[in-house]
Protein backbone atom coordinates (compact mmCIF):
# COMPACT_ATOMS: atom_id res chain seq x y z
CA UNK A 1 3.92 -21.74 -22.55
CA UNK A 2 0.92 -23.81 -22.35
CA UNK A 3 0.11 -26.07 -25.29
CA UNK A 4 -2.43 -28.81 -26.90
CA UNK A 5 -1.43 -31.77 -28.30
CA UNK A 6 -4.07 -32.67 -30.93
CA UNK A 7 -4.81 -35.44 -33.15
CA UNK A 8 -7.25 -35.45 -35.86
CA UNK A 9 -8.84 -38.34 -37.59
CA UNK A 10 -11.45 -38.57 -40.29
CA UNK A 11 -12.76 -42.07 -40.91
CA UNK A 12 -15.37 -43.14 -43.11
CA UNK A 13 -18.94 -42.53 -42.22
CA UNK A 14 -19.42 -46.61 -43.20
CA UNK A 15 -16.95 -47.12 -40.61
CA UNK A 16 -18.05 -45.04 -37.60
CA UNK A 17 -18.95 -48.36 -35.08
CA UNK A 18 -15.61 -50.09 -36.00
CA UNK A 19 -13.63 -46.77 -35.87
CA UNK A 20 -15.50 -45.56 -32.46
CA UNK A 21 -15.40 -48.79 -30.53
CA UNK A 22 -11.47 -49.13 -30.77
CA UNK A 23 -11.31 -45.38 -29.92
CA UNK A 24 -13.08 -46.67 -26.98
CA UNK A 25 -10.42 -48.78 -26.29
CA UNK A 26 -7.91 -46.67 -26.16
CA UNK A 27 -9.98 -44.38 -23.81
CA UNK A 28 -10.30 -47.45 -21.37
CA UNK A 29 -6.73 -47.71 -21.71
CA UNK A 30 -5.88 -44.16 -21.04
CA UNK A 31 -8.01 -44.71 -17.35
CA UNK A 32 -6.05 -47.73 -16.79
CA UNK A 33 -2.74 -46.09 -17.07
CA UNK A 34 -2.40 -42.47 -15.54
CA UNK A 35 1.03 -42.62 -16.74
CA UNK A 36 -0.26 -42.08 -20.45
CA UNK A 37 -1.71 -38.64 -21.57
CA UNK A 38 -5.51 -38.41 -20.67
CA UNK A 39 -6.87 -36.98 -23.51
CA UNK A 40 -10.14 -35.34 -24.17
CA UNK A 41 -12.16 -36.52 -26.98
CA UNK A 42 -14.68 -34.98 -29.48
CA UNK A 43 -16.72 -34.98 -32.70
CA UNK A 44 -17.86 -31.80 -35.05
CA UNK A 45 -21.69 -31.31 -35.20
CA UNK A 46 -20.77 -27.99 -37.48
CA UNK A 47 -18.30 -26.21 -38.59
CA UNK A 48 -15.36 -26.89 -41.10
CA UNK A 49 -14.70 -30.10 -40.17
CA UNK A 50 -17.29 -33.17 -41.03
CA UNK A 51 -18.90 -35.10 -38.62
CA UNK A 52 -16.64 -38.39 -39.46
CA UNK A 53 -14.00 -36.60 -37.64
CA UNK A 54 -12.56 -37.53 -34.19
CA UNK A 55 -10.42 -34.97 -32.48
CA UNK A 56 -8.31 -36.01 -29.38
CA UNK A 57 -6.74 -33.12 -27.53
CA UNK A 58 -4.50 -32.61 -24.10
CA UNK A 59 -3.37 -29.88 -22.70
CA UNK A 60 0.62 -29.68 -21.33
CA UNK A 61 2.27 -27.08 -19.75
CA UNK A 62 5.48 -27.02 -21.85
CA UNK A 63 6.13 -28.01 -25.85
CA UNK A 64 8.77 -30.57 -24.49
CA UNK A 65 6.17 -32.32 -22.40
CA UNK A 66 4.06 -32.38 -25.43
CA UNK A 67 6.55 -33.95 -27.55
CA UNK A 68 7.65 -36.23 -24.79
CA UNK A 69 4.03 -37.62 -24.63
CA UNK A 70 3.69 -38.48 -28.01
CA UNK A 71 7.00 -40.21 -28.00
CA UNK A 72 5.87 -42.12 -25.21
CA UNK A 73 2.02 -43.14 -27.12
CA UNK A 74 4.57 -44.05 -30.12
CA UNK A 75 6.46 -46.42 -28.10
CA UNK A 76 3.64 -48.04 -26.13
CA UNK A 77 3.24 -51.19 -27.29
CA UNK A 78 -0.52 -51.49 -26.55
CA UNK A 79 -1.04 -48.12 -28.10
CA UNK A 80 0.76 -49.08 -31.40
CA UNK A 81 -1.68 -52.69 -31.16
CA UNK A 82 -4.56 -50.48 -30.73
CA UNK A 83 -3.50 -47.75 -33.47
CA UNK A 84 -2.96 -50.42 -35.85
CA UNK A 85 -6.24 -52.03 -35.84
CA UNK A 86 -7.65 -48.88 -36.15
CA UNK A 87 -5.32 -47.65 -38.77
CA UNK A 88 -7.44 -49.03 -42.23
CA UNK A 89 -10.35 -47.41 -40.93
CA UNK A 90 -8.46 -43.80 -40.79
CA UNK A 91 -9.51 -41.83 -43.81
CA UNK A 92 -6.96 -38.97 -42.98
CA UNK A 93 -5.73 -37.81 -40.08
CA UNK A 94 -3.02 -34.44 -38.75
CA UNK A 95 -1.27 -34.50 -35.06
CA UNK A 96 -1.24 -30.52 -34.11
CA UNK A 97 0.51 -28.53 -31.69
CA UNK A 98 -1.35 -25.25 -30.19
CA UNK A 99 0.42 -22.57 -28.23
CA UNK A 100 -2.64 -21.84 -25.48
CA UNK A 101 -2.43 -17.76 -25.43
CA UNK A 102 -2.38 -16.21 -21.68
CA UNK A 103 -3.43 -12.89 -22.82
């Protein structure tokens, strides 16, 4: 069972440069280190989600290998720098799991 590890992140429109130039950051740091997930990243121009809203998304084949790569982001030490300047600029933000349907 394929599946999508997703995290969502609203920040606040005032913040978009701050918030957007550490995200890329941690896309330059994804490059640098194959050994990370390399996620795919996008931003709502409609829909039910506003604009202000990052969503970062990679597909694995298996729910363990999901969960095993966001233990590993957790426990990166560069990741957690990164996350935590970014962190007050975070308006709200969910970390989903999709089951990709084979039908």
């Amino acid at each position: 069972m394929a599946v999508v590890l997703r995290f969502v992140q609203r920040y606040l429109p005032k913040d978009r440069d701050a918030f957007l130039s550490l995200e890329a950051q941690f896309a330059s740091m994804e490059r640098s280190r194959p050994e990370l997930p390399q996620g795919r990243r996008r931003q709502p121009l409609s829909g039910n989600r506003s604009s202000n809203t990052l969503i970062w998304e990679c597909e694995f084949e298996t729910l363990r290998e999901a969960e095993s790569a966001l233990a590993r982001l957790s426990a990166d030490p560069q990741h957690e720098a990164l996350y935590r300047q970014q962190a007050p600029f975070i308006a709200d933000a969910v970390t989903e799991f999709d089951e990709v349907l084979d039908l």
